[in-house]
N, C-alpha and C. Protein backbone atom coordinates (compact mmCIF):
# COMPACT_ATOMS: atom_id res chain seq x y z
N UNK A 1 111.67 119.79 114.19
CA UNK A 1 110.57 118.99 114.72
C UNK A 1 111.09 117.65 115.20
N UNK A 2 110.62 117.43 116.24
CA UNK A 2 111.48 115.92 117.16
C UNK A 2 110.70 114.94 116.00
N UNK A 3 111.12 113.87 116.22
CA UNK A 3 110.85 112.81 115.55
C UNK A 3 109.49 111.90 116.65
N UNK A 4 108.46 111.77 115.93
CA UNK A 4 107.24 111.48 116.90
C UNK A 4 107.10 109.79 116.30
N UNK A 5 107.10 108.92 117.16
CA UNK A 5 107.50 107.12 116.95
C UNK A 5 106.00 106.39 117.65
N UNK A 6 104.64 105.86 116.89
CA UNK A 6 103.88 105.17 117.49
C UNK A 6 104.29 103.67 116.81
N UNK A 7 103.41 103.28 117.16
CA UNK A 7 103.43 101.42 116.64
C UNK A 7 101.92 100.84 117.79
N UNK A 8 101.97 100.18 116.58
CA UNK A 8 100.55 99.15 116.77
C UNK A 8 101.15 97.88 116.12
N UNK A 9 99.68 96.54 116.38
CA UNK A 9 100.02 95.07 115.56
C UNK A 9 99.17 95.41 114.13
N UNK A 10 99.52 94.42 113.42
CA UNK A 10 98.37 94.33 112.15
C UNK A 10 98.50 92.84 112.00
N UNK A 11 97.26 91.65 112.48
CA UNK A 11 97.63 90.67 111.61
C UNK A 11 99.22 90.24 112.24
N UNK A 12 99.16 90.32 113.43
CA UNK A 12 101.10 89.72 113.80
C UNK A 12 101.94 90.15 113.48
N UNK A 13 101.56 91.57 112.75
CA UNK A 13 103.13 92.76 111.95
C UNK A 13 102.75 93.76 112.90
N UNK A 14 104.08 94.10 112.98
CA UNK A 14 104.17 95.68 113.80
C UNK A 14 104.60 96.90 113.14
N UNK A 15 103.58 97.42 112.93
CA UNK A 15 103.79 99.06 112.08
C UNK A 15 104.32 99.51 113.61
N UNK A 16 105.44 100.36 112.55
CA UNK A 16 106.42 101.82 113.60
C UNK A 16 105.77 102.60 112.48
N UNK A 17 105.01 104.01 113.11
CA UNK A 17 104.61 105.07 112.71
C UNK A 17 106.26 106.30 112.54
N UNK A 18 106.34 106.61 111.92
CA UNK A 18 107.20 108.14 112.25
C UNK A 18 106.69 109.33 111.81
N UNK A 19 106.76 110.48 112.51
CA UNK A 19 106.25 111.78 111.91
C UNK A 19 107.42 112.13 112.15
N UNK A 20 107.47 113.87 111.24
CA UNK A 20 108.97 114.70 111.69
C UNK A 20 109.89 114.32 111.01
N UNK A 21 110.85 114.44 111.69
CA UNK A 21 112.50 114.87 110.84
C UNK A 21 113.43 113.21 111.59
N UNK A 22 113.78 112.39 110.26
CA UNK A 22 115.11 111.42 110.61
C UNK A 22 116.22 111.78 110.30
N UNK A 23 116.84 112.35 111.43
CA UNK A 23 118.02 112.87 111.57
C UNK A 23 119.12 112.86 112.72
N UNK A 24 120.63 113.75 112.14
CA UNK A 24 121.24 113.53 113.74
C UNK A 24 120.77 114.11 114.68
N UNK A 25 121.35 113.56 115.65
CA UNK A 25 120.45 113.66 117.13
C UNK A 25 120.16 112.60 117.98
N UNK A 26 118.83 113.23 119.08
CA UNK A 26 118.17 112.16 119.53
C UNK A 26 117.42 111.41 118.98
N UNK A 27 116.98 111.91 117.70
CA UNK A 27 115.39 110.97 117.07
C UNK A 27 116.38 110.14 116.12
N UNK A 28 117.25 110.04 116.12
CA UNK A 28 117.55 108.86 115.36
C UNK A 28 118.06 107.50 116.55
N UNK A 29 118.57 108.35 117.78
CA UNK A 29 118.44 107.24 118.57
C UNK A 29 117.65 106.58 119.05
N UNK A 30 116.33 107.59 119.42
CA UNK A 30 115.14 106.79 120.03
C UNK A 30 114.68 105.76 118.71
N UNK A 31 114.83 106.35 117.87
CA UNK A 31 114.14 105.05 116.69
C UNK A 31 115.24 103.87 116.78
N UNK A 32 116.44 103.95 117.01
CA UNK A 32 116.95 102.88 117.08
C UNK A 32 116.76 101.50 118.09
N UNK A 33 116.73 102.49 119.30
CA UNK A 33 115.88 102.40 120.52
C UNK A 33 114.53 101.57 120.52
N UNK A 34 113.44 102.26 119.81
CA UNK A 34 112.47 101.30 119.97
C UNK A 34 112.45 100.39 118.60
N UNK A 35 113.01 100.12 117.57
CA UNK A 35 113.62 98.93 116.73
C UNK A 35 113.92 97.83 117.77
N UNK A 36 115.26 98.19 118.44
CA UNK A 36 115.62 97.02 119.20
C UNK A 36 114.79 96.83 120.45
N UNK A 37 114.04 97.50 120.72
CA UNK A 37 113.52 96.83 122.22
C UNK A 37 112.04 96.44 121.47
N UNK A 38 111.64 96.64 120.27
CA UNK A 38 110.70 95.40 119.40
C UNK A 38 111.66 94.24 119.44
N UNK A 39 112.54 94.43 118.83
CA UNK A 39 112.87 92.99 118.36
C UNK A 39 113.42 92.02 119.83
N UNK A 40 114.08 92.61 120.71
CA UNK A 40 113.76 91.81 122.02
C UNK A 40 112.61 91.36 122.62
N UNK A 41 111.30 92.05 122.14
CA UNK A 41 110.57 91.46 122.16
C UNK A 41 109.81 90.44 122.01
N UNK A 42 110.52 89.97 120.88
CA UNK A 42 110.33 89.10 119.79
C UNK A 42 109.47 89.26 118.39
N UNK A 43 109.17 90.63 118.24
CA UNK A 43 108.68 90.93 116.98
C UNK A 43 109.40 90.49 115.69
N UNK A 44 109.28 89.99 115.16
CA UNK A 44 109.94 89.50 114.06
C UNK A 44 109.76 90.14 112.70
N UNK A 45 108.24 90.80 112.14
CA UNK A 45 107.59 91.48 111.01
C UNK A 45 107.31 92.91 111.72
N UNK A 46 108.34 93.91 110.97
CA UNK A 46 108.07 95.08 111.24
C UNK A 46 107.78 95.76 110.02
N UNK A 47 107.26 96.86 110.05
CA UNK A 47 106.85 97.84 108.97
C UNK A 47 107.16 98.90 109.38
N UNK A 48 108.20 100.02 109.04
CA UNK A 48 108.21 101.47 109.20
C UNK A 48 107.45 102.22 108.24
N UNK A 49 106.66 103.05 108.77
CA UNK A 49 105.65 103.66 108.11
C UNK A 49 106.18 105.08 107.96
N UNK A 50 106.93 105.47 106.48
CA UNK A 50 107.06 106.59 106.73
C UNK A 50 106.62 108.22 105.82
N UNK A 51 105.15 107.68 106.10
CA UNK A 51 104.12 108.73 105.05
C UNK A 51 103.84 110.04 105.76
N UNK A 52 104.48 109.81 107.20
CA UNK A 52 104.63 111.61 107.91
C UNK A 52 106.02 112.33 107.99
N UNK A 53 107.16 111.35 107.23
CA UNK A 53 108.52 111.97 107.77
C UNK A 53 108.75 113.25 106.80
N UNK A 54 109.25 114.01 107.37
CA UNK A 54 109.55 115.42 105.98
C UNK A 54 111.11 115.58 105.78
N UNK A 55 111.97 114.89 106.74
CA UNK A 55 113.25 114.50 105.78
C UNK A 55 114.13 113.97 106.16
N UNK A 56 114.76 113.14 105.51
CA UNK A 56 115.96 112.47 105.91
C UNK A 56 117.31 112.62 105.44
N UNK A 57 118.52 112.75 106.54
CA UNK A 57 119.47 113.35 106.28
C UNK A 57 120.17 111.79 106.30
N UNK A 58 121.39 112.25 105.74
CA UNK A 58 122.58 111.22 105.99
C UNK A 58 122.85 110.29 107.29
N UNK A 59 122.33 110.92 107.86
CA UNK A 59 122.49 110.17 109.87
C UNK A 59 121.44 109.62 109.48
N UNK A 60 120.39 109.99 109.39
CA UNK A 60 118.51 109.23 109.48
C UNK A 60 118.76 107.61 108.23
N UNK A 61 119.66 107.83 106.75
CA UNK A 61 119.87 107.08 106.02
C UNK A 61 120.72 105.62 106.56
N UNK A 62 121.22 106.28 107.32
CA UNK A 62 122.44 105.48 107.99
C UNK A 62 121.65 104.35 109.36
N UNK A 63 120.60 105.41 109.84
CA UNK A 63 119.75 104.29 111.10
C UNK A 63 118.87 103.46 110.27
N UNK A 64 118.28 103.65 109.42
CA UNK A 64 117.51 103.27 108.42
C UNK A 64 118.41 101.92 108.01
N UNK A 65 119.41 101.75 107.27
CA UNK A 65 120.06 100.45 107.38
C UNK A 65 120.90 99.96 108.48
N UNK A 66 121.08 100.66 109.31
CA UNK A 66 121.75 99.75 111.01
C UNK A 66 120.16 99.39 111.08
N UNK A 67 118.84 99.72 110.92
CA UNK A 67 118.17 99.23 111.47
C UNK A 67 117.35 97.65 111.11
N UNK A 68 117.37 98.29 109.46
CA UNK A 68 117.61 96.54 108.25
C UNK A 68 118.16 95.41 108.83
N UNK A 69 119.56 95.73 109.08
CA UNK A 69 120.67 94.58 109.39
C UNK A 69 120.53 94.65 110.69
N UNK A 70 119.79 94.85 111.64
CA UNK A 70 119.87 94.76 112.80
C UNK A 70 118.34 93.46 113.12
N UNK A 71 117.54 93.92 112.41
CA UNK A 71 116.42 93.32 111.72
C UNK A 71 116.92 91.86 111.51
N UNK A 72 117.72 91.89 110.63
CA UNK A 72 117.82 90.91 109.78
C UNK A 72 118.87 89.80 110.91
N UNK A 73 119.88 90.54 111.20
CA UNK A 73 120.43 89.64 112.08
C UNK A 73 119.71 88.65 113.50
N UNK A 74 118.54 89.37 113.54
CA UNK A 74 117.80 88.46 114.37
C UNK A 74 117.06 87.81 114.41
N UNK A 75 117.00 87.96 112.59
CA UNK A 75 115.65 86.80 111.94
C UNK A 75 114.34 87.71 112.03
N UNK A 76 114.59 89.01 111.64
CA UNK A 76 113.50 89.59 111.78
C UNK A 76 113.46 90.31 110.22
N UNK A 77 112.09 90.57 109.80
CA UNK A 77 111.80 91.20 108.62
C UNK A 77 111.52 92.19 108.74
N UNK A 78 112.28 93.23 108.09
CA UNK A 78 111.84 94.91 107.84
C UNK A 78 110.85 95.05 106.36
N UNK A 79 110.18 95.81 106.33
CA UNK A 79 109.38 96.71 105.41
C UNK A 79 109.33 97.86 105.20
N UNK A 80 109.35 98.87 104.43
CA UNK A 80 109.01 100.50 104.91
C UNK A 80 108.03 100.52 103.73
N UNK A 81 107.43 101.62 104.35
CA UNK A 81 105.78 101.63 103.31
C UNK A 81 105.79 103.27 103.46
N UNK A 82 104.86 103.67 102.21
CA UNK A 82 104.78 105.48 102.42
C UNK A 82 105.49 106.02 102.00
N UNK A 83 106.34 105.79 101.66
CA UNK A 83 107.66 106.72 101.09
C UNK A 83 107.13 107.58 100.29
N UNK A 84 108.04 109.30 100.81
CA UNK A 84 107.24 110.54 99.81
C UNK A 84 108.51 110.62 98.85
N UNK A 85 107.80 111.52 97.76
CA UNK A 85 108.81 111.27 96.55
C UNK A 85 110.21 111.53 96.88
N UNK A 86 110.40 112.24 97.73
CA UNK A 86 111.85 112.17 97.65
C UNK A 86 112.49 111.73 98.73
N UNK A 87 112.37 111.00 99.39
CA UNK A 87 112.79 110.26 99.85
C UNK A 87 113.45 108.95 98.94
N UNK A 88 111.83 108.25 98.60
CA UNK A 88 111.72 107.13 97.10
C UNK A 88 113.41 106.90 96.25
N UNK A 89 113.26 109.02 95.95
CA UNK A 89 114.80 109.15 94.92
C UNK A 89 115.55 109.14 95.61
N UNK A 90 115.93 109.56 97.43
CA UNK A 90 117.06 109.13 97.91
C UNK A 90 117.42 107.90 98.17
N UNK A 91 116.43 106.97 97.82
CA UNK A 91 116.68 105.47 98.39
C UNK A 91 117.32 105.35 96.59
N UNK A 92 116.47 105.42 95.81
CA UNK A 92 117.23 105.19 94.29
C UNK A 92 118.53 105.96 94.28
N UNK A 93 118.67 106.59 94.58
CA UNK A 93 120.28 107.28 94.26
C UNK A 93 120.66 106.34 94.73
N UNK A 94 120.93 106.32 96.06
CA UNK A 94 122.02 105.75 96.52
C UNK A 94 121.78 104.05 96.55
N UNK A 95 120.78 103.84 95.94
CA UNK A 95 120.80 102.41 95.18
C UNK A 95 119.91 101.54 96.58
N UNK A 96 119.50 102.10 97.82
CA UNK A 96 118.99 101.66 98.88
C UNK A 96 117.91 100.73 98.27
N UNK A 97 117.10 101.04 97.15
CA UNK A 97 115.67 100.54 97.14
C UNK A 97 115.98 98.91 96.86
N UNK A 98 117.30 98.77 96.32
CA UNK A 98 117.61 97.58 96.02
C UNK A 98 117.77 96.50 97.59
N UNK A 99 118.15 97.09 98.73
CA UNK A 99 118.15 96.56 100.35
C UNK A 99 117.11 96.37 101.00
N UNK A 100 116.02 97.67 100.26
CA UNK A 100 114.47 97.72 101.44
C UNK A 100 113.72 96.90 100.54
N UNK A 101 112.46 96.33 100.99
CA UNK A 101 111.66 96.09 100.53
C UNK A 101 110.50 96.92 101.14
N UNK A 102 110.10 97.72 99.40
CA UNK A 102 109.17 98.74 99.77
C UNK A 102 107.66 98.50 99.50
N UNK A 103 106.93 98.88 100.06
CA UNK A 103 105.32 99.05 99.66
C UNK A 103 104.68 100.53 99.08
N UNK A 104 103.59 100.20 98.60
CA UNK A 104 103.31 101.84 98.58
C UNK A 104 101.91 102.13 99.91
N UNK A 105 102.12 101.42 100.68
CA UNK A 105 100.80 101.77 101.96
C UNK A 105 101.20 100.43 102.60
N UNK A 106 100.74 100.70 104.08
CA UNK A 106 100.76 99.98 105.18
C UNK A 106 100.03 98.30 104.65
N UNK A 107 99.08 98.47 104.03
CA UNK A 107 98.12 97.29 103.95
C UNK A 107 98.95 96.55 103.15
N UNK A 108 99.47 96.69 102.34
CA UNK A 108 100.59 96.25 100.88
C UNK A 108 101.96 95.59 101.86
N UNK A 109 101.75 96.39 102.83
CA UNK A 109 103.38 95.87 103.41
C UNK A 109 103.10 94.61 104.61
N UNK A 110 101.82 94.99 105.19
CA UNK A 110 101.24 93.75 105.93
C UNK A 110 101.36 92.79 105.01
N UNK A 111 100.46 92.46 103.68
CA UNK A 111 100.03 91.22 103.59
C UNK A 111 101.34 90.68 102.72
N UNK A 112 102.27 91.77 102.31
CA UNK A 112 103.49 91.21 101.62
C UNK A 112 104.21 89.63 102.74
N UNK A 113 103.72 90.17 104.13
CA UNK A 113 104.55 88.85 104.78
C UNK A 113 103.84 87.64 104.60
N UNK A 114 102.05 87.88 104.70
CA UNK A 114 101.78 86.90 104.57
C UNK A 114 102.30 86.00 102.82
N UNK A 115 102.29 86.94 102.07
CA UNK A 115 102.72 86.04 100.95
C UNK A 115 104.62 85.22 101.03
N UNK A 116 105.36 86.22 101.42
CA UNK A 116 106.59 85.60 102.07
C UNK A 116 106.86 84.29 102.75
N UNK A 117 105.77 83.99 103.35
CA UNK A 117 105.74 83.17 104.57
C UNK A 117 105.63 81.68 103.70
């Protein structure tokens, strides 16, 4: 299943929707893809929303933090919200949850900036 990418504002944050599979391929490029042509935008508060993805492989783990530090290097804030259980444990294995800052729903990850701020 291709990897399906919406986004909307919330409140001056930009939820990225994902459905489908983060993996090698194209869908890990187009997500990289529209990451950076947000943040040229000048989006600064993003949220990846990922309560439709059904799995992530080693490539998808890997865009997932090029996409953090890509974030971050431009003064921009990442979030990911939704996480299904196993995903959750692949971010704990490999110790990720300690890099993301997670929510458990979109609304949680919006107003987390306003408290940041």
């Amino acid at each position: 299943m291709a990897l399906k990418i919406t986004h909307w504002e919330v409140d001056g944050v930009t939820v990225v929707a994902l459905e489908g599979q983060i993996g090698l391929g194209n869908d890990v490029n187009s997500l990289r893809e529209k990451v950076k042509s947000l943040l040229a935008e000048g989006k600064r508060k993003l949220v990846l929303d990922l309560g439709k993805v059904t799995l992530v492989d080693s490539a998808g783990l890997g865009t997932l933090v090029g996409i953090h530090q890509s974030a971050h290097s431009r003064g921009a804030s990442l979030r990911l919200c939704n996480l299904g259980g196993k995903l959750k444990e692949l971010l704990q294995m490999t110790r990720l949850l300690t890099v993301f800052t997670v929510s458990e729903n979109e609304a949680d990850a919006v107003r987390s900036f306003s408290k940041s701020a």
